[in-house]
Structures are given as C-alpha cells and as structure tokens.
N, C-alpha and C. Protein backbone atom coordinates (compact mmCIF):
# COMPACT_ATOMS: atom_id res chain seq x y z
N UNK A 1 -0.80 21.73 -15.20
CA UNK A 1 -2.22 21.98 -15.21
C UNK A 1 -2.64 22.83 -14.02
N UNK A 2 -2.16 22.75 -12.72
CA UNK A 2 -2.51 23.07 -11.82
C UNK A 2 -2.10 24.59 -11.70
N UNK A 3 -1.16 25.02 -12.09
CA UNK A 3 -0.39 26.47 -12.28
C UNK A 3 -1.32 26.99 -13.59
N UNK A 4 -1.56 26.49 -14.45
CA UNK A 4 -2.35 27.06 -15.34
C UNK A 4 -4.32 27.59 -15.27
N UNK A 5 -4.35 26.38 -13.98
CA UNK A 5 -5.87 26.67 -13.14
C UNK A 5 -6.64 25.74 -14.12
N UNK A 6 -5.93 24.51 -14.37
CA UNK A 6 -7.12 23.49 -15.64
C UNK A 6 -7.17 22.30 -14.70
N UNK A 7 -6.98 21.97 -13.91
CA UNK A 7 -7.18 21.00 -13.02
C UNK A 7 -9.00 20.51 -12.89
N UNK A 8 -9.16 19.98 -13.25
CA UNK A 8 -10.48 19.44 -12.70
C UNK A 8 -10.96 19.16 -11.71
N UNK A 9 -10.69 20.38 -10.52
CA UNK A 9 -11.82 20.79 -9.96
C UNK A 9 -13.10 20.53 -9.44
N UNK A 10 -14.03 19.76 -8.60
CA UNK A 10 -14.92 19.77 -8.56
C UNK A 10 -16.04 21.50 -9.08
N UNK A 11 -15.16 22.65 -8.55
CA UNK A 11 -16.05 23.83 -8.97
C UNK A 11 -15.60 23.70 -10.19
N UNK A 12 -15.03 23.72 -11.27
CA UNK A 12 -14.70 23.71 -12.23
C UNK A 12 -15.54 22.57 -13.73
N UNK A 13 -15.86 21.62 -13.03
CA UNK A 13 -16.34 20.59 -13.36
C UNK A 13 -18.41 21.20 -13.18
N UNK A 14 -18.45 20.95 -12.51
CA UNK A 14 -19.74 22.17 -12.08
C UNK A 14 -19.74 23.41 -13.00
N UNK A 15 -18.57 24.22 -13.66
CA UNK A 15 -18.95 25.41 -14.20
C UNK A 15 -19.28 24.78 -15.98
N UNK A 16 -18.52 23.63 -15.99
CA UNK A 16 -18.63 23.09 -17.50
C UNK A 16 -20.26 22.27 -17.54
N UNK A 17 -20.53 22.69 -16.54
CA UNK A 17 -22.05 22.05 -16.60
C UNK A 17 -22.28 20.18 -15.83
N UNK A 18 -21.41 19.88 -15.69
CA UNK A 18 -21.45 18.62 -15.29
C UNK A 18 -22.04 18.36 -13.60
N UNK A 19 -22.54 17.09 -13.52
CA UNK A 19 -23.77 16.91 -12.07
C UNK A 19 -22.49 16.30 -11.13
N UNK A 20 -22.35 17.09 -10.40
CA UNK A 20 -21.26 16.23 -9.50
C UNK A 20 -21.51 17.31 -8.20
N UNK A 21 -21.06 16.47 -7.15
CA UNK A 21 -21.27 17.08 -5.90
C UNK A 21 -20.28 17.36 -5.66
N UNK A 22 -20.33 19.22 -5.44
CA UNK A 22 -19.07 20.03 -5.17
C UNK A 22 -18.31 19.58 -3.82
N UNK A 23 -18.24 18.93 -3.03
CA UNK A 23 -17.45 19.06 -2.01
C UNK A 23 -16.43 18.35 -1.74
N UNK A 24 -15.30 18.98 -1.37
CA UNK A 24 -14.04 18.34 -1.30
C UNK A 24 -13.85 17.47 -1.02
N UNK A 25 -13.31 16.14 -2.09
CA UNK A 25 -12.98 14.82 -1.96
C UNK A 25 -12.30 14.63 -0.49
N UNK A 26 -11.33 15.85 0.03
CA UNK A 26 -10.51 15.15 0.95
C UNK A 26 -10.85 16.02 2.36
N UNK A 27 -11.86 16.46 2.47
CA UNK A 27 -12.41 16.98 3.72
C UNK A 27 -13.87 16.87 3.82
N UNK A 28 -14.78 17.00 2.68
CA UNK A 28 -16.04 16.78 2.92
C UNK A 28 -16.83 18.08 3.34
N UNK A 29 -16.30 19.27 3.88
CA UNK A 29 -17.22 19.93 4.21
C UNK A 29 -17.11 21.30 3.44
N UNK A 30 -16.04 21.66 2.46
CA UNK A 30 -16.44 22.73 1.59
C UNK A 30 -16.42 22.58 -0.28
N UNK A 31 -16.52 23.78 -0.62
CA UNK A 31 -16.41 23.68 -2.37
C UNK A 31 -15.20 23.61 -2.47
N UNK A 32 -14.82 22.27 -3.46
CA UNK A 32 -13.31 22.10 -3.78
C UNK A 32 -12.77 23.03 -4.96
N UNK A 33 -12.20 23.69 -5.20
CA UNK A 33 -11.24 24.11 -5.83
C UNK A 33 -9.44 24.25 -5.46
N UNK A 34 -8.78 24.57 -6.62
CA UNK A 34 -7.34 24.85 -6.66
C UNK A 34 -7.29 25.50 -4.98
N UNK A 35 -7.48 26.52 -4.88
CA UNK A 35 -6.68 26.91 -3.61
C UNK A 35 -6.97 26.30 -2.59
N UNK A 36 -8.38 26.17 -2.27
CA UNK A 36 -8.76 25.05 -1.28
C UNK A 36 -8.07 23.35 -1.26
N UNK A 37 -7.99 23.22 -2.32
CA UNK A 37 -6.94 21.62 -2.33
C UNK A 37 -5.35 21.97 -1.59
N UNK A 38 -5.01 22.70 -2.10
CA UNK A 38 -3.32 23.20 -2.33
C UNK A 38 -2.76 24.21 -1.47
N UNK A 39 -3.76 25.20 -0.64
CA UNK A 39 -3.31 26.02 0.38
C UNK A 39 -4.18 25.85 1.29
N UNK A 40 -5.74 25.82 1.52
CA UNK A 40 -6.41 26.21 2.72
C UNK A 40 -6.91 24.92 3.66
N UNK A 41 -6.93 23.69 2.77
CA UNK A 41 -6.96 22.80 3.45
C UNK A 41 -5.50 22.35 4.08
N UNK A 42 -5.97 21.72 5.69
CA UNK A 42 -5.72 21.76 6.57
C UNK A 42 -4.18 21.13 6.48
N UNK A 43 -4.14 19.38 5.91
CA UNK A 43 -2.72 18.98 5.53
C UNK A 43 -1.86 20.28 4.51
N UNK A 44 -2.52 20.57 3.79
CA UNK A 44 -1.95 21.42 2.44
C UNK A 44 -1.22 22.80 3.08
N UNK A 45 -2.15 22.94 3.85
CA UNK A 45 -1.31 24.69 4.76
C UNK A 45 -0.28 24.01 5.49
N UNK A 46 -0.55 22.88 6.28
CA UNK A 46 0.81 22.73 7.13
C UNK A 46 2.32 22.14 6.38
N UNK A 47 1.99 21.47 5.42
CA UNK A 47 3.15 21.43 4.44
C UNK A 47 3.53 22.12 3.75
N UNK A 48 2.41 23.80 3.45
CA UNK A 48 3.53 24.92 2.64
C UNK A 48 4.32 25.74 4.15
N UNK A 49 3.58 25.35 5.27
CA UNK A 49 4.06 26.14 6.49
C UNK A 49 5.60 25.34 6.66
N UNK A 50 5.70 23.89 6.67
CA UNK A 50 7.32 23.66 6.94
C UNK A 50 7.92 24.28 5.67
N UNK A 51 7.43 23.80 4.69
CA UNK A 51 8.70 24.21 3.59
C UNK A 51 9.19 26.00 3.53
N UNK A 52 7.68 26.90 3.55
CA UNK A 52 8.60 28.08 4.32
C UNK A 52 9.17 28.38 5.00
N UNK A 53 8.93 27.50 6.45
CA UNK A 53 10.26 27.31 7.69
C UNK A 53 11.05 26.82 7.05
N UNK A 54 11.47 25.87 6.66
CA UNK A 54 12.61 25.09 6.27
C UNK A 54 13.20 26.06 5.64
N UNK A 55 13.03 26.80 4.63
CA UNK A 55 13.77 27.91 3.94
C UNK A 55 13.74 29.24 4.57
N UNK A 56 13.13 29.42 6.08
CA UNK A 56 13.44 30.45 6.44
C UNK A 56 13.01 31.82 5.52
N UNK A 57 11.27 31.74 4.92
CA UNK A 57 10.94 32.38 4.72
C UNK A 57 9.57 32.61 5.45
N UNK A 58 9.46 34.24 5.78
CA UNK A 58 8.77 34.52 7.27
C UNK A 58 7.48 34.93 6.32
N UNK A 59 6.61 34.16 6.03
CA UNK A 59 5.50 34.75 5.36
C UNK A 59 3.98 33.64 5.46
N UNK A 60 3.21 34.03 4.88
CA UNK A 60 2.07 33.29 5.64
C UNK A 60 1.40 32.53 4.17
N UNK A 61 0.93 31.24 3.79
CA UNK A 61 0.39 30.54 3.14
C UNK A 61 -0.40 30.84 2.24
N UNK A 62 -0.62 31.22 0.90
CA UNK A 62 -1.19 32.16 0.36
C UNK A 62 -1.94 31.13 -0.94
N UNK A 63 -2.57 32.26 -1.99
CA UNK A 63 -3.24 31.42 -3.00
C UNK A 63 -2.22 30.89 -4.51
N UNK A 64 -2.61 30.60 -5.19
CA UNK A 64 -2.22 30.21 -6.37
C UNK A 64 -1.90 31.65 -6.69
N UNK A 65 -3.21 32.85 -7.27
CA UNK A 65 -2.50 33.91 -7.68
C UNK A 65 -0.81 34.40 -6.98
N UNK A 66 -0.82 34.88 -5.73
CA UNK A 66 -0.16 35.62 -5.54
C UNK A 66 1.67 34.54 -5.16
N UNK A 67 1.03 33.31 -5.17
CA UNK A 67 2.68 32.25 -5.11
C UNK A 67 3.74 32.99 -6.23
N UNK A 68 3.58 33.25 -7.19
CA UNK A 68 4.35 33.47 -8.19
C UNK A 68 5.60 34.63 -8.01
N UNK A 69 4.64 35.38 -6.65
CA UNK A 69 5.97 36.21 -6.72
C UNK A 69 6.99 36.23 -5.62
N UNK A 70 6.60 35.29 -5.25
CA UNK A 70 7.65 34.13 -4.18
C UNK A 70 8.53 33.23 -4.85
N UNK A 71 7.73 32.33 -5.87
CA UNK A 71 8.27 31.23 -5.70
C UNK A 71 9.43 31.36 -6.39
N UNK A 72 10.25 32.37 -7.38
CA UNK A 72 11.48 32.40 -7.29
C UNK A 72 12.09 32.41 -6.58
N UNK A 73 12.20 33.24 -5.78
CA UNK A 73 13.10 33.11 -4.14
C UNK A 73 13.16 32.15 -3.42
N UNK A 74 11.85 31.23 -3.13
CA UNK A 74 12.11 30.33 -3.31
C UNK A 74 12.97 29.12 -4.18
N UNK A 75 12.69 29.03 -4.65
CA UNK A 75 13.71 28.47 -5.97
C UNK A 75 15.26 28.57 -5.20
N UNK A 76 15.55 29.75 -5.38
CA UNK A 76 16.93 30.08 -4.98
C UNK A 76 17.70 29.59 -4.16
N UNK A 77 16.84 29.70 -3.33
CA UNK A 77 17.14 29.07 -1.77
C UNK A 77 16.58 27.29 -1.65
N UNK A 78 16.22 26.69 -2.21
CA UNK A 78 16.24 25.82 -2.39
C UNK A 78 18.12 25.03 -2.81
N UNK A 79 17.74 25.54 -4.09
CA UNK A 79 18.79 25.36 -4.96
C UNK A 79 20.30 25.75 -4.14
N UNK A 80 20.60 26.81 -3.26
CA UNK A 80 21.72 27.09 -2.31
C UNK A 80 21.50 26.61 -1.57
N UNK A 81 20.26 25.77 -0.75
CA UNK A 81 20.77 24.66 0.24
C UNK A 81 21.15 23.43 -0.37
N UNK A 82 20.60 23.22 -1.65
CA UNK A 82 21.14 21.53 -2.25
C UNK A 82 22.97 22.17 -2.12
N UNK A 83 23.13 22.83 -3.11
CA UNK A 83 24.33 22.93 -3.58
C UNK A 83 25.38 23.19 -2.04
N UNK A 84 24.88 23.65 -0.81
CA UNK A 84 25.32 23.78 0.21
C UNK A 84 25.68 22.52 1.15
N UNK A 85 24.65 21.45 1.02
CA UNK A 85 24.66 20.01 1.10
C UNK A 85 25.04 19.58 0.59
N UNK A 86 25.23 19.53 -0.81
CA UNK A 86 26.40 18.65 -1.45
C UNK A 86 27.77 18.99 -1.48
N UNK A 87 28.01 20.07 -1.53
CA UNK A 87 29.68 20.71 -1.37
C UNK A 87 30.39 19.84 -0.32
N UNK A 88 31.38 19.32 -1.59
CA UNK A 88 32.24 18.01 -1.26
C UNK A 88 32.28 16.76 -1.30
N UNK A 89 30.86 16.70 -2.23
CA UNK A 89 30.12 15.25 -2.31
C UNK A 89 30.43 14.83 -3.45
N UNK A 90 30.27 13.83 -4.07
CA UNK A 90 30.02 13.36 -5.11
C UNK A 90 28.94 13.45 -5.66
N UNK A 91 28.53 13.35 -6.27
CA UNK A 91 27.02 13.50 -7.08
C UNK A 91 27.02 12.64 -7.56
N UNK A 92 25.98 11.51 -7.59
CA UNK A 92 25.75 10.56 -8.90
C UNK A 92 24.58 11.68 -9.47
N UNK A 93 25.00 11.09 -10.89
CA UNK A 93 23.82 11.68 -11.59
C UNK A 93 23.12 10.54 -12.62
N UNK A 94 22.27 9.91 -11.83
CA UNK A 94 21.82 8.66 -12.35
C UNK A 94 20.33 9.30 -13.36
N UNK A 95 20.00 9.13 -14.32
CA UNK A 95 18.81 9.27 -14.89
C UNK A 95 18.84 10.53 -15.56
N UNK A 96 18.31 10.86 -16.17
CA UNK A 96 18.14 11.80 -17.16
C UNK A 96 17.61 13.18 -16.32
N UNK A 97 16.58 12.95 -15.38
CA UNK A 97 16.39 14.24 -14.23
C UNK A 97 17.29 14.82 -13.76
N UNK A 98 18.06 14.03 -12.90
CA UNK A 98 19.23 14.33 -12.13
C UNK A 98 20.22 14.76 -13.01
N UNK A 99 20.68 14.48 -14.08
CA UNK A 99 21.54 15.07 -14.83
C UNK A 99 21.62 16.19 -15.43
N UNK A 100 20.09 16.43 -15.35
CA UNK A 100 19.69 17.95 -15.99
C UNK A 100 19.82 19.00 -14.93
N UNK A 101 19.43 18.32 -13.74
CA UNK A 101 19.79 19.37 -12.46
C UNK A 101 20.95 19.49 -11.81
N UNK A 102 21.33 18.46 -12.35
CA UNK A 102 23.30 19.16 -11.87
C UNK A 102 24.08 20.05 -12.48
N UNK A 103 23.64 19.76 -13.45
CA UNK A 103 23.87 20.80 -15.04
C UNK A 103 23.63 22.12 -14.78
N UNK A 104 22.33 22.30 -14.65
CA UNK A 104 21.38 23.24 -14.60
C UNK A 104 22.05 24.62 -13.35
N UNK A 105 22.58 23.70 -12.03
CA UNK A 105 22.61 23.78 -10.76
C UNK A 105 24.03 24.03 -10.74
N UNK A 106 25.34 23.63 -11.61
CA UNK A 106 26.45 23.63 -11.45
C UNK A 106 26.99 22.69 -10.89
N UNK A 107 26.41 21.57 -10.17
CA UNK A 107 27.01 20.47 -9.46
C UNK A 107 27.86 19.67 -9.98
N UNK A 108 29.03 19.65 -9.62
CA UNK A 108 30.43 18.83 -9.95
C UNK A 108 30.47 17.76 -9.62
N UNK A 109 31.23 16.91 -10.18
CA UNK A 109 31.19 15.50 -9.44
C UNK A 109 32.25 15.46 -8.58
C-alpha cells in the first residue's frame, strides 16, 4: 500500500473529504503524509541514514518518488552481505519465508 501511495494518510483522508485533523500522529506539528511519515520525520530519516551507512551507500534520504531507483542496488547489496555472512554456515530454513529466500538467494545448507 505504501509503495503504491494508498496508505491512509491523514492528507489523504482529508482529500476523500473526511473531518480529521491533518497533523502527524507521531510529531504533532506538520501535515502527515507518505514522505513525511517514512523519510522527513525525524526517527524515519535517521533509520534510512544507518541502513545507507550500513550498506555503504553515500547518498542523502530522499522521497517515495525517487527511492525506486536505488532501491535495487540496494537490494543487491543487501543480499551480498547476507550471503557473505552466511558463507560456511548452515542455514536453517525454518518456515515458508526463509525457504523462499534461500532459494531465491542461492543459500546452501
């Protein structure tokens, strides 16, 4: 829902006509929407800021539009540090998730 921009929104909820007070459940002082939940508020930027450190990508916190042409590369590099961390491990692959991503991922037991 949230990648598709159907999230319910306080601005969103407001554009369908409904009486609700626009301001962000989790800060209080602006209009909530998608990017404001998920990039500009304050927890939300500093947790896309480690996970781009963590992957050692040098770029700055951006909106919903323009993620998309990151987040493969991301992906990638995700996926080559699991598989980099597990090399030599065993894998359980307990549950139907995990089994699809070992699969998916190449992970051997």
């Amino acid at each position: 829902m949230t990648v598709l921009d159907r999230l319910p929104t306080k601005n969103r909820l407001i554009a369908f006509g409904l009486q609700v007070d626009g301001l962000c459940v989790l800060c209080r002082r602006v209009m909530e929407f998608c990017d404001q939940l998920f990039f500009q508020f304050d927890f939300s930027k500093k947790v896309w800021e480690e996970i781009l450190r963590l992957f050692h990508l040098n770029r700055m916190v951006m909106c919903w539009d323009s993620k998309f042409t990151w987040a493969p590369r991301l992906r990638a590099r995700i996926k080559e540090t699991v598989r980099l961390r597990l090399a030599g491990r065993k894998v359980s692959k307990l549950g139907d998730g995990y089994s699809q991503i070992c699969y998916s991922w190449n992970l051997e037991d």
